[in-house]
ModelCIF file with pLDDT and N, C-alpha, C, O atoms, coordinates in Angstrom:
data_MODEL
#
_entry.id   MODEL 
#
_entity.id                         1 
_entity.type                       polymer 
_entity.pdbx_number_of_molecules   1 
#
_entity_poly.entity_id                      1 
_entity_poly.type                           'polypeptide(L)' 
_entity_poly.nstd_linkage                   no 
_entity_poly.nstd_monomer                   no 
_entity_poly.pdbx_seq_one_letter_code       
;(UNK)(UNK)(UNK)(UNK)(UNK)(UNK)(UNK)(UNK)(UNK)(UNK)(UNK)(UNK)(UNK)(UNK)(UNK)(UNK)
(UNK)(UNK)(UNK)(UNK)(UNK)(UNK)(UNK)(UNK)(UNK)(UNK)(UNK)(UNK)(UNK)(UNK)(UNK)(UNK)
(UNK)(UNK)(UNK)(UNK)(UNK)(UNK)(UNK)(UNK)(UNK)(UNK)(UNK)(UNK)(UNK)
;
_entity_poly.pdbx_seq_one_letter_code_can   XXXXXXXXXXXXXXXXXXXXXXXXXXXXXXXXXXXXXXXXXXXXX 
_entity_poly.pdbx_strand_id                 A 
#
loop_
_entity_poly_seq.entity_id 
_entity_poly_seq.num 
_entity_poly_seq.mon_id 
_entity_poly_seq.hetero 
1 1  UNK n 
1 2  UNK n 
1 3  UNK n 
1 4  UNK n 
1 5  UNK n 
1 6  UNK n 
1 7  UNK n 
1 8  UNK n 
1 9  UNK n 
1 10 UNK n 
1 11 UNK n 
1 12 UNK n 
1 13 UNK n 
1 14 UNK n 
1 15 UNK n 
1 16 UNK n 
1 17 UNK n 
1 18 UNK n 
1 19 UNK n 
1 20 UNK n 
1 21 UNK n 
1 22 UNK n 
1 23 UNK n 
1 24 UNK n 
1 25 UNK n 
1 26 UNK n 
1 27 UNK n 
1 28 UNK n 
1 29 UNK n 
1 30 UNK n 
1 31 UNK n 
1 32 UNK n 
1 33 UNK n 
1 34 UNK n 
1 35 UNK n 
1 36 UNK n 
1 37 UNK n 
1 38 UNK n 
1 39 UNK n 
1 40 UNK n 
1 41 UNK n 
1 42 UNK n 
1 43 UNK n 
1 44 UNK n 
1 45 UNK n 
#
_struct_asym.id          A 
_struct_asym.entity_id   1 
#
loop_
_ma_qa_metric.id 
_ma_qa_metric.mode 
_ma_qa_metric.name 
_ma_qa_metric.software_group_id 
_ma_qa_metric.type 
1 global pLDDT . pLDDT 
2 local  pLDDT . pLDDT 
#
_ma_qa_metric_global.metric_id      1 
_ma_qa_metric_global.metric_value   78.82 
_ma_qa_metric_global.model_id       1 
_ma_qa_metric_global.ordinal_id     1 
#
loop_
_ma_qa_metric_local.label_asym_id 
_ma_qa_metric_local.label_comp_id 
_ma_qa_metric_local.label_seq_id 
_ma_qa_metric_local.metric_id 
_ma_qa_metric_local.metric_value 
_ma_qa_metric_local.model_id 
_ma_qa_metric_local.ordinal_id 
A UNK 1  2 89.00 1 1  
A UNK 2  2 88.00 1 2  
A UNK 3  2 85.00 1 3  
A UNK 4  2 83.00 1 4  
A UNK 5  2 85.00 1 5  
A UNK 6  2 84.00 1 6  
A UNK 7  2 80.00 1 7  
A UNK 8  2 80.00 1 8  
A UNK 9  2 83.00 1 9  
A UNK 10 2 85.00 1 10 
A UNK 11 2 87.00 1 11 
A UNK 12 2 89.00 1 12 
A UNK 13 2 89.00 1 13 
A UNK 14 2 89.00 1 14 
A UNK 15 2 91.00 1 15 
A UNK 16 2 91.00 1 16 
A UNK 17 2 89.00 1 17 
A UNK 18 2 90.00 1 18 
A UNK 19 2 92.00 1 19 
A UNK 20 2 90.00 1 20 
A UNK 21 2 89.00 1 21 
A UNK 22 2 92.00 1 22 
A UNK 23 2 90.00 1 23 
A UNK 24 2 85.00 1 24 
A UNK 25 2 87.00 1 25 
A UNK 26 2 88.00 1 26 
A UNK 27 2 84.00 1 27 
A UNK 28 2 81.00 1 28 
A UNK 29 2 82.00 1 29 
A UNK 30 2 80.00 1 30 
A UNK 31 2 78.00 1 31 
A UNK 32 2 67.00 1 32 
A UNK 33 2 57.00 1 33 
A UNK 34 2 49.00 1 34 
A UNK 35 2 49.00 1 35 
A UNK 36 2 45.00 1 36 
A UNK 37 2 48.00 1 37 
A UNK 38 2 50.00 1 38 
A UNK 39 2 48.00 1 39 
A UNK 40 2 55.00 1 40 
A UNK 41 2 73.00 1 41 
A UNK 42 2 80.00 1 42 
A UNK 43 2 83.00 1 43 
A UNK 44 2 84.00 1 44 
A UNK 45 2 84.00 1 45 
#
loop_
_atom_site.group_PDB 
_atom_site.id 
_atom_site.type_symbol 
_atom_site.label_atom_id 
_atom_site.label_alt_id 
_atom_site.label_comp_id 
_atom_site.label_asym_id 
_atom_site.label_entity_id 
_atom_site.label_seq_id 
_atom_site.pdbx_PDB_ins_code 
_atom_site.Cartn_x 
_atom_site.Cartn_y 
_atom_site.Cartn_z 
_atom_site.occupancy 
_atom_site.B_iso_or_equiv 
_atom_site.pdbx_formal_charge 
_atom_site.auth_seq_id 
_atom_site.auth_comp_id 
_atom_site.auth_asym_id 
_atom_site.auth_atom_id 
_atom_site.pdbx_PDB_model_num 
ATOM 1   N N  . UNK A 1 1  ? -20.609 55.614 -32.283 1.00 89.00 ? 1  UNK A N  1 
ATOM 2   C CA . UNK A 1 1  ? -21.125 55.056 -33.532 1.00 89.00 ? 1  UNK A CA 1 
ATOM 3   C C  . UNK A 1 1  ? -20.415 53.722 -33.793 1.00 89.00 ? 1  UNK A C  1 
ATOM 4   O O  . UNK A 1 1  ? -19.201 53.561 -33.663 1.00 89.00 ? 1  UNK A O  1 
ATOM 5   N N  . UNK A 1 2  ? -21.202 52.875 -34.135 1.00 88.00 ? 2  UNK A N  1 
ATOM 6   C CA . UNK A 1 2  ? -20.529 51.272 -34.031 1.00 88.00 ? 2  UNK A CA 1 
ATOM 7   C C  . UNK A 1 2  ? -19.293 51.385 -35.223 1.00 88.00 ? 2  UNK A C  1 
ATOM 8   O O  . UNK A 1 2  ? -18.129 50.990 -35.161 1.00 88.00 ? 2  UNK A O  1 
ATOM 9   N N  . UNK A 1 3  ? -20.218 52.274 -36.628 1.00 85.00 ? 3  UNK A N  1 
ATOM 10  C CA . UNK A 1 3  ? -18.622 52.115 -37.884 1.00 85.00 ? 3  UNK A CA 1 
ATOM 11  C C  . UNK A 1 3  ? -17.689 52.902 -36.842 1.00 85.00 ? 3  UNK A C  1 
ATOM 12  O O  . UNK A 1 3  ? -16.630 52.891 -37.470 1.00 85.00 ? 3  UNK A O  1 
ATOM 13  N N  . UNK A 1 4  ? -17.479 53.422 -35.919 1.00 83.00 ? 4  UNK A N  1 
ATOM 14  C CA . UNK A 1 4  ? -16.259 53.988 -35.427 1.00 83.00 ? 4  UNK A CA 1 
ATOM 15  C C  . UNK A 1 4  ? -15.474 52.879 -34.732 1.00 83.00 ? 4  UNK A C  1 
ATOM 16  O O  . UNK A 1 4  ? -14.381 52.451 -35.101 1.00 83.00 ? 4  UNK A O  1 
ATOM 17  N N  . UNK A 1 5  ? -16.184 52.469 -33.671 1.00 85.00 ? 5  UNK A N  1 
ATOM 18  C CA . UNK A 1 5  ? -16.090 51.549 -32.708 1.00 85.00 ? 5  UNK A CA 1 
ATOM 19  C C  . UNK A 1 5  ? -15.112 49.887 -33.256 1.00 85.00 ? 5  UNK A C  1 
ATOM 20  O O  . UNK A 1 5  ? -14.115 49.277 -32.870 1.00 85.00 ? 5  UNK A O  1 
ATOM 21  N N  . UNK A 1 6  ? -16.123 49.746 -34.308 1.00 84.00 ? 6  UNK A N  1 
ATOM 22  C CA . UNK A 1 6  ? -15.407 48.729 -34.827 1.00 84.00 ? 6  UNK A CA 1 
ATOM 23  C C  . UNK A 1 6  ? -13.897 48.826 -35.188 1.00 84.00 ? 6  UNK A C  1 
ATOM 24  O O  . UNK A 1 6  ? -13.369 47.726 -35.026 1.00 84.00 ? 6  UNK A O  1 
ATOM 25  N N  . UNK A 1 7  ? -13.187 49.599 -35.543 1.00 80.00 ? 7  UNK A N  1 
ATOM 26  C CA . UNK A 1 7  ? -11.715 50.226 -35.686 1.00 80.00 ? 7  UNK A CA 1 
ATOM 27  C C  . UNK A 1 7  ? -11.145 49.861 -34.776 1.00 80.00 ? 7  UNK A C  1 
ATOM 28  O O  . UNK A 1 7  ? -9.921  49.762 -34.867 1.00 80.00 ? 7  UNK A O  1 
ATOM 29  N N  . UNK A 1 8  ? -11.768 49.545 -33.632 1.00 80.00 ? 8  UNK A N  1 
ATOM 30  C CA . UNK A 1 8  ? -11.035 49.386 -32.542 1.00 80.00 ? 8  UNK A CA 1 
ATOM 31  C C  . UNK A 1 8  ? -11.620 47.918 -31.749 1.00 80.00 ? 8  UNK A C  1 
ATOM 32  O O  . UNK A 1 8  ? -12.563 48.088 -30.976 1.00 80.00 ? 8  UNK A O  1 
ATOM 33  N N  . UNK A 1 9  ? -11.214 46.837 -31.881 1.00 83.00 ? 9  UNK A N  1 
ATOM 34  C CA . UNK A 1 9  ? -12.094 45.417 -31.988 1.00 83.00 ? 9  UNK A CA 1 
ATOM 35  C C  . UNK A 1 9  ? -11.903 44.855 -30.553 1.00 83.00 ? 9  UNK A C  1 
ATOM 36  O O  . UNK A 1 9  ? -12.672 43.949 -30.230 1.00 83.00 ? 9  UNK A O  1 
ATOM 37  N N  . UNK A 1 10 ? -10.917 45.300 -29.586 1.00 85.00 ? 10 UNK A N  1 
ATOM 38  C CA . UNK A 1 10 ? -11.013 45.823 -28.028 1.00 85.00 ? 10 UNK A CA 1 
ATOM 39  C C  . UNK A 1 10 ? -12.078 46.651 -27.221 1.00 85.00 ? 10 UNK A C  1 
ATOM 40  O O  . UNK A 1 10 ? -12.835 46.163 -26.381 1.00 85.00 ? 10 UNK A O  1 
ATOM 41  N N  . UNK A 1 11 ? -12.036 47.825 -27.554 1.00 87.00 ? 11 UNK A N  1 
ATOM 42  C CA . UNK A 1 11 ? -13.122 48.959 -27.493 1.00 87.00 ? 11 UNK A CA 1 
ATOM 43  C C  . UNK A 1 11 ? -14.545 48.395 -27.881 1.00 87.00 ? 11 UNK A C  1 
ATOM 44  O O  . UNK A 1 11 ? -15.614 48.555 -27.291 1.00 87.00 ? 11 UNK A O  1 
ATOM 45  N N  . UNK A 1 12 ? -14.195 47.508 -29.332 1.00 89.00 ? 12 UNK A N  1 
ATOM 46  C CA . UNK A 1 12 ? -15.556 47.517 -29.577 1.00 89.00 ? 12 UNK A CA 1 
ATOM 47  C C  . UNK A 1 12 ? -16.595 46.510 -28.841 1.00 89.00 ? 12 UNK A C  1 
ATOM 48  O O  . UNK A 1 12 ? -17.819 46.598 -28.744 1.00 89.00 ? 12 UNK A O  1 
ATOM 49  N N  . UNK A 1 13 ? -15.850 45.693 -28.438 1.00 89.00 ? 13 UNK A N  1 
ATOM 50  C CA . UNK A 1 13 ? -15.983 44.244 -28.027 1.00 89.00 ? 13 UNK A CA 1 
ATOM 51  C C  . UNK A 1 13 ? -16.853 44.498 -26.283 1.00 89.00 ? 13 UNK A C  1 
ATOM 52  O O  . UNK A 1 13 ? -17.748 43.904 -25.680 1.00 89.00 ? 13 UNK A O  1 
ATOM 53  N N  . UNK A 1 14 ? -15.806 45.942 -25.946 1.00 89.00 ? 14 UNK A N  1 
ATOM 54  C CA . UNK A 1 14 ? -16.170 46.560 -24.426 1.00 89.00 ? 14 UNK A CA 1 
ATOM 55  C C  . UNK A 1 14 ? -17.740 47.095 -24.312 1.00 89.00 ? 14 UNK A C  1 
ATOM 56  O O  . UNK A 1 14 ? -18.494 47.111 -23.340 1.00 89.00 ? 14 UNK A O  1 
ATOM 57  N N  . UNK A 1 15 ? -17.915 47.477 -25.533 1.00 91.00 ? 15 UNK A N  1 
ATOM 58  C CA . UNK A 1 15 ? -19.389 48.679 -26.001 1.00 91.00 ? 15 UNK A CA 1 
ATOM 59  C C  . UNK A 1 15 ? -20.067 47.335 -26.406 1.00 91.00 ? 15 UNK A C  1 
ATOM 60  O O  . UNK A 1 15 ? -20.655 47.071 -25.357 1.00 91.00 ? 15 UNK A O  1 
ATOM 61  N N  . UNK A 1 16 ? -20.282 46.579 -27.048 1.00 91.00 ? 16 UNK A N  1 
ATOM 62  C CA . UNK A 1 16 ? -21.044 45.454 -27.270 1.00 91.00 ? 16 UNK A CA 1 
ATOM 63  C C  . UNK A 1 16 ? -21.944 44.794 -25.270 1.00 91.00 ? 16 UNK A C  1 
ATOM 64  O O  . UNK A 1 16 ? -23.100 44.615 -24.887 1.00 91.00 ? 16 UNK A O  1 
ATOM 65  N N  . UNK A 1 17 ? -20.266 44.640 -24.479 1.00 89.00 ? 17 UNK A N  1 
ATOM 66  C CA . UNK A 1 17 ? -20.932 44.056 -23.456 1.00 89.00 ? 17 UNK A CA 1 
ATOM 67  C C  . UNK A 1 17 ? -21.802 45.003 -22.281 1.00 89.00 ? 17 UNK A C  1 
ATOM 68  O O  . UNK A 1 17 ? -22.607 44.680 -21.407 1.00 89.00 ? 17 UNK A O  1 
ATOM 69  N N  . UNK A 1 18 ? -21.205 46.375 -22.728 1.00 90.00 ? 18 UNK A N  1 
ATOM 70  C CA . UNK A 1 18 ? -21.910 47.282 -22.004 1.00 90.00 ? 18 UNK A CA 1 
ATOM 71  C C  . UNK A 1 18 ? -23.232 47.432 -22.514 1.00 90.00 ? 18 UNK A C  1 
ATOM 72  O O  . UNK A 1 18 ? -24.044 47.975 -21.766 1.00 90.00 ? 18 UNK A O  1 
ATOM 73  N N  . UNK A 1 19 ? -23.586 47.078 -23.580 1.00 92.00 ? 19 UNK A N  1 
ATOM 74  C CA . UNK A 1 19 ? -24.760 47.299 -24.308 1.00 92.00 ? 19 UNK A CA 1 
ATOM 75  C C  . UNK A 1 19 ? -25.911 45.964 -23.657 1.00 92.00 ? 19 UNK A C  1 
ATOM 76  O O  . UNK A 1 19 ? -27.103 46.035 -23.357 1.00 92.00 ? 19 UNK A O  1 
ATOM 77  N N  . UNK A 1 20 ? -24.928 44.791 -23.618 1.00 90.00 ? 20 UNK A N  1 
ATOM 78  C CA . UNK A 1 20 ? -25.697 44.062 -23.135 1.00 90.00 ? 20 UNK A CA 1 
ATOM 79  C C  . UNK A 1 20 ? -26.280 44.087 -21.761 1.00 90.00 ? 20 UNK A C  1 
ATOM 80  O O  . UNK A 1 20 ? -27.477 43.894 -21.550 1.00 90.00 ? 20 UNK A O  1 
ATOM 81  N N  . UNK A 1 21 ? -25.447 44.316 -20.886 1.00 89.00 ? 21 UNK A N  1 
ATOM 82  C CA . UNK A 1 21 ? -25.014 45.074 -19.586 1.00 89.00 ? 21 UNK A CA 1 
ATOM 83  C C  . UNK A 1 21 ? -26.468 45.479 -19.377 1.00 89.00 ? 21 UNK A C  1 
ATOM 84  O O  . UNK A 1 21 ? -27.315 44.842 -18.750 1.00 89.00 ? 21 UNK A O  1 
ATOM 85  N N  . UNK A 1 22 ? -26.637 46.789 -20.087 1.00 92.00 ? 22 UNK A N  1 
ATOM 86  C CA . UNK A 1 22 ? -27.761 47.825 -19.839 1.00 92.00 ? 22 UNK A CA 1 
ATOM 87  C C  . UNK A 1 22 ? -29.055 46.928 -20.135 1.00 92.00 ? 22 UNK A C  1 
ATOM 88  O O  . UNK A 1 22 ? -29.939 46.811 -19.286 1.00 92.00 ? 22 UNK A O  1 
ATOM 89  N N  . UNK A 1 23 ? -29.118 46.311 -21.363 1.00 90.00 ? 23 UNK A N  1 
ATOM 90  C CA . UNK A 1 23 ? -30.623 45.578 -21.492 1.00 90.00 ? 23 UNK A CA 1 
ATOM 91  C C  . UNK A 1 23 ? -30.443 44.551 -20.012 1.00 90.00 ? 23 UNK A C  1 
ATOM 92  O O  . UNK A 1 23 ? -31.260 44.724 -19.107 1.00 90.00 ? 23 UNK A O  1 
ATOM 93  N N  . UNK A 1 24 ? -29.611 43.762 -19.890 1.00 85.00 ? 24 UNK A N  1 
ATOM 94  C CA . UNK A 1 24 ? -29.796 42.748 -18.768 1.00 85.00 ? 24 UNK A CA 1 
ATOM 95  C C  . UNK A 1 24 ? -30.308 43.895 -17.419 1.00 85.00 ? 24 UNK A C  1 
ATOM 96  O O  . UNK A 1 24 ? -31.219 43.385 -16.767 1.00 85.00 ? 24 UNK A O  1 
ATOM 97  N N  . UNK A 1 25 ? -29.907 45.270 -16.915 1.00 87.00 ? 25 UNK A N  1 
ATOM 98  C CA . UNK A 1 25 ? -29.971 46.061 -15.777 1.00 87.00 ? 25 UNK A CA 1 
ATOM 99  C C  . UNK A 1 25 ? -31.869 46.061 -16.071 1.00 87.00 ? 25 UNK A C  1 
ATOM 100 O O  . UNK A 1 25 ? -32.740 45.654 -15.302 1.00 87.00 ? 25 UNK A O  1 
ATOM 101 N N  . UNK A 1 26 ? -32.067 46.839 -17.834 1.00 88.00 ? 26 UNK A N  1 
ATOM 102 C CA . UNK A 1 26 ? -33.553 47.133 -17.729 1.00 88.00 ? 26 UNK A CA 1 
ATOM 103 C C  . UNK A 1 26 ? -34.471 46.053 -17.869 1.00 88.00 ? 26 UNK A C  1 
ATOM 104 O O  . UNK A 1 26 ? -35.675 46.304 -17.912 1.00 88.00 ? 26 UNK A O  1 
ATOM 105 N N  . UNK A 1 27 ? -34.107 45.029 -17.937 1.00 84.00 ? 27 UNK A N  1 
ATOM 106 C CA . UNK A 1 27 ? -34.822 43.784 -17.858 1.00 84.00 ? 27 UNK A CA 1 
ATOM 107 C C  . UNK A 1 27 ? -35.429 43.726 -16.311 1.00 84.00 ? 27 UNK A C  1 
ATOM 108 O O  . UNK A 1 27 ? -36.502 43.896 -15.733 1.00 84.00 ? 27 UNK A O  1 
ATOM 109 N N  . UNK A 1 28 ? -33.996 43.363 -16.002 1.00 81.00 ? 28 UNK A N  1 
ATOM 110 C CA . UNK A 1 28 ? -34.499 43.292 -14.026 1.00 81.00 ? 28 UNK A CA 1 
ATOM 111 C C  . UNK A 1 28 ? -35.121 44.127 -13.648 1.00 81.00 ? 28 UNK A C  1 
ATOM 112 O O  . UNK A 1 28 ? -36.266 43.941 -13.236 1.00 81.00 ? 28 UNK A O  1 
ATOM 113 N N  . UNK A 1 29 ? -34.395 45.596 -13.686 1.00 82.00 ? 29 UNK A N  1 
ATOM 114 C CA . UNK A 1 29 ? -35.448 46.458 -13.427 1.00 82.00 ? 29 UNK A CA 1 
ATOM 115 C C  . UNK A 1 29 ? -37.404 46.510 -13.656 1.00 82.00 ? 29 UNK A C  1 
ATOM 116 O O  . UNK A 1 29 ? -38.386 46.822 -12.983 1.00 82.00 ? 29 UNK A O  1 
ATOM 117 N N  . UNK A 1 30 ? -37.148 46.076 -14.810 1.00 80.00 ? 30 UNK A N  1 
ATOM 118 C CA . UNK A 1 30 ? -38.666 45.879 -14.359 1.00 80.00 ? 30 UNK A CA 1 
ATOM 119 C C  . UNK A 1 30 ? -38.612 44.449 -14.455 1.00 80.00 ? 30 UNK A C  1 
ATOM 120 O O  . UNK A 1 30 ? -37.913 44.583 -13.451 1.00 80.00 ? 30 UNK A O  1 
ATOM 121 N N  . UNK A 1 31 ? -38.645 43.477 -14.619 1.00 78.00 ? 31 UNK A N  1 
ATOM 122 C CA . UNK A 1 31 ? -38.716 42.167 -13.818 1.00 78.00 ? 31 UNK A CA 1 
ATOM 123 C C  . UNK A 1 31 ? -38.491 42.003 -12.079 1.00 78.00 ? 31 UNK A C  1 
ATOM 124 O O  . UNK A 1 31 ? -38.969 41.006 -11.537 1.00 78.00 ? 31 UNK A O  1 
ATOM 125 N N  . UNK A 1 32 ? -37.838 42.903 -11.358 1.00 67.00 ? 32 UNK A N  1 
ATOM 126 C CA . UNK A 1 32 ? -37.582 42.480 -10.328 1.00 67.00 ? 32 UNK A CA 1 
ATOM 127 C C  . UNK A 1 32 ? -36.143 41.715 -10.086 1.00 67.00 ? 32 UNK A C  1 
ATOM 128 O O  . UNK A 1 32 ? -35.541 41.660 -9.013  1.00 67.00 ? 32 UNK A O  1 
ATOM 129 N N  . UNK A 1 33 ? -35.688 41.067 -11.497 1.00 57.00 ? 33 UNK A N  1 
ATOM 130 C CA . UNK A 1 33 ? -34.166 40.333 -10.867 1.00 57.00 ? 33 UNK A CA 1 
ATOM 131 C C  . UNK A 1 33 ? -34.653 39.051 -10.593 1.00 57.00 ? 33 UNK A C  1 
ATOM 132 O O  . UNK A 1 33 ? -34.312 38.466 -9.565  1.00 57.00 ? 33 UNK A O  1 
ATOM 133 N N  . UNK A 1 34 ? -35.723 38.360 -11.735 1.00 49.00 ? 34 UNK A N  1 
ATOM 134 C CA . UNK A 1 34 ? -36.384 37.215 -11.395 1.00 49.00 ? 34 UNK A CA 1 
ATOM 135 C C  . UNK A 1 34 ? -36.081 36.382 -12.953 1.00 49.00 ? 34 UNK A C  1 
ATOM 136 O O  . UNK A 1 34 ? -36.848 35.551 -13.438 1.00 49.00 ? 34 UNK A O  1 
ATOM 137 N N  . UNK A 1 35 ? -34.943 36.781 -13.491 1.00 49.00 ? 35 UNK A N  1 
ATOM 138 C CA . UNK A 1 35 ? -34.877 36.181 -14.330 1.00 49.00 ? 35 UNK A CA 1 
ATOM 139 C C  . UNK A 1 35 ? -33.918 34.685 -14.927 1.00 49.00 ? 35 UNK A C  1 
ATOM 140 O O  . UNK A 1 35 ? -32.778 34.932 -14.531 1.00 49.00 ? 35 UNK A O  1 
ATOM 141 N N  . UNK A 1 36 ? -33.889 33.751 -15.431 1.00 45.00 ? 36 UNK A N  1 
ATOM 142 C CA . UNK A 1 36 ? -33.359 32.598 -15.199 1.00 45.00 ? 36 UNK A CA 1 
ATOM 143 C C  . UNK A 1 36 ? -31.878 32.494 -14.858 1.00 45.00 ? 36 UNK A C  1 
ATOM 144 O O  . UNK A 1 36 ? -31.433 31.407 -14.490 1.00 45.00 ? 36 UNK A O  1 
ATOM 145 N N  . UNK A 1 37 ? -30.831 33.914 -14.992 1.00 48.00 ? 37 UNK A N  1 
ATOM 146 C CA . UNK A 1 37 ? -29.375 33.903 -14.714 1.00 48.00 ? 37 UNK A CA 1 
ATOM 147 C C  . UNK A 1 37 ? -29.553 35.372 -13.738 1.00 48.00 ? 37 UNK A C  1 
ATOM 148 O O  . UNK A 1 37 ? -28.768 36.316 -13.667 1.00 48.00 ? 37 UNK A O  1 
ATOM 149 N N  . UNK A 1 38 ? -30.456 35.241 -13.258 1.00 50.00 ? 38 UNK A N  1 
ATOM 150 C CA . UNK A 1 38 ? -30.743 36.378 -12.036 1.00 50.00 ? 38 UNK A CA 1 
ATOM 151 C C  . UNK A 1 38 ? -29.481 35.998 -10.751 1.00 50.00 ? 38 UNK A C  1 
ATOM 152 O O  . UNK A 1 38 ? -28.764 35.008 -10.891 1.00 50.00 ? 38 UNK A O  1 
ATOM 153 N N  . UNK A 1 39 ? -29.346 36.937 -9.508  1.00 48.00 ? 39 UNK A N  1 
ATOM 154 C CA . UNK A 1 39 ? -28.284 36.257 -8.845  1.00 48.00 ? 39 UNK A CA 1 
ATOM 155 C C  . UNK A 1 39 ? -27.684 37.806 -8.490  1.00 48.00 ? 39 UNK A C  1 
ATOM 156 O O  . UNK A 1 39 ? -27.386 37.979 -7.308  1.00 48.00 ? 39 UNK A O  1 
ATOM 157 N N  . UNK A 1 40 ? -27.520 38.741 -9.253  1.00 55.00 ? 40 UNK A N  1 
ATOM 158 C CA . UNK A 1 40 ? -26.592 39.422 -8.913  1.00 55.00 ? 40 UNK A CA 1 
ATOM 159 C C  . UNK A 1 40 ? -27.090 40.402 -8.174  1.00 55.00 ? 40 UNK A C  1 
ATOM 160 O O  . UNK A 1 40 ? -28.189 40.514 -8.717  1.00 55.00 ? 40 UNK A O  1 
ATOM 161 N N  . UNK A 1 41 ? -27.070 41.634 -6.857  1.00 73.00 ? 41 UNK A N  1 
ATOM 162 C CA . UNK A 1 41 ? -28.172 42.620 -6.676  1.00 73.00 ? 41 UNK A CA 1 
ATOM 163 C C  . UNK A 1 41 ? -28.315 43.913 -8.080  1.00 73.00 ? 41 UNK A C  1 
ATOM 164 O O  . UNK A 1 41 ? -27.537 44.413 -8.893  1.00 73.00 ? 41 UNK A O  1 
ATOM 165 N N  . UNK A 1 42 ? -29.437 44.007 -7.823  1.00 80.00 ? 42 UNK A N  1 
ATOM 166 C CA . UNK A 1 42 ? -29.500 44.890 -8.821  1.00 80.00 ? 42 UNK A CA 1 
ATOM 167 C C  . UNK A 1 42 ? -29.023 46.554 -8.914  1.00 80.00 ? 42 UNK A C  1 
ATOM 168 O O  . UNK A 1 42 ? -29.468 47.344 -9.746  1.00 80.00 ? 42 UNK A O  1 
ATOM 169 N N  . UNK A 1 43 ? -28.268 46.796 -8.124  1.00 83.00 ? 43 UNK A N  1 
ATOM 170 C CA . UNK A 1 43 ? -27.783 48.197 -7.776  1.00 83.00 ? 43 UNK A CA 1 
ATOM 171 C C  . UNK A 1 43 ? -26.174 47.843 -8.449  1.00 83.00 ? 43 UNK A C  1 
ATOM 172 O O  . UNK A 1 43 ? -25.459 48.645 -9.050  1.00 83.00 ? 43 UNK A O  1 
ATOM 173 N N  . UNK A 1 44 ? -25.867 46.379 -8.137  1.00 84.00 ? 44 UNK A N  1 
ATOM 174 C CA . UNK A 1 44 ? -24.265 45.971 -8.736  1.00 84.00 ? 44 UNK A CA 1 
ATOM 175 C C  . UNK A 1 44 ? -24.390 46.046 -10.104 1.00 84.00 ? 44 UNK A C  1 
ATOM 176 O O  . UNK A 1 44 ? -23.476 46.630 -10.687 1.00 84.00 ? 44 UNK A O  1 
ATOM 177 N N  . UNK A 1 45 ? -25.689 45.406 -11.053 1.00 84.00 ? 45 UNK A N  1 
ATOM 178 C CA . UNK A 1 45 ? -25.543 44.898 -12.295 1.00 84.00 ? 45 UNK A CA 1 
ATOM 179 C C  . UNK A 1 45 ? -25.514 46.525 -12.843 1.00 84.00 ? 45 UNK A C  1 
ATOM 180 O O  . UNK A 1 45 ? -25.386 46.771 -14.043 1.00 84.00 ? 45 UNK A O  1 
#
């Protein structure tokens, strides 16, 4: 839960990029990995 998360502004900061992480993975995923900061394989991201 983010009000938890935030308590901890390390932790939280970690869950923010993992969050982003996952939309950038399901993007490619269905894009293919064709997107303008594309580059990485998609089994790594």
């Amino acid at each position: 839960d983010p009000r938890e998360l935030v308590r901890n502004p390390v932790i939280f900061v970690t869950a923010v990029v993992a969050a982003l992480t996952t939309v950038l993975f399901v993007r490619d995923l269905f894009t293919g990995g064709t997107g303008p900061d594309a580059g990485a394989n998609l089994a790594v991201v």
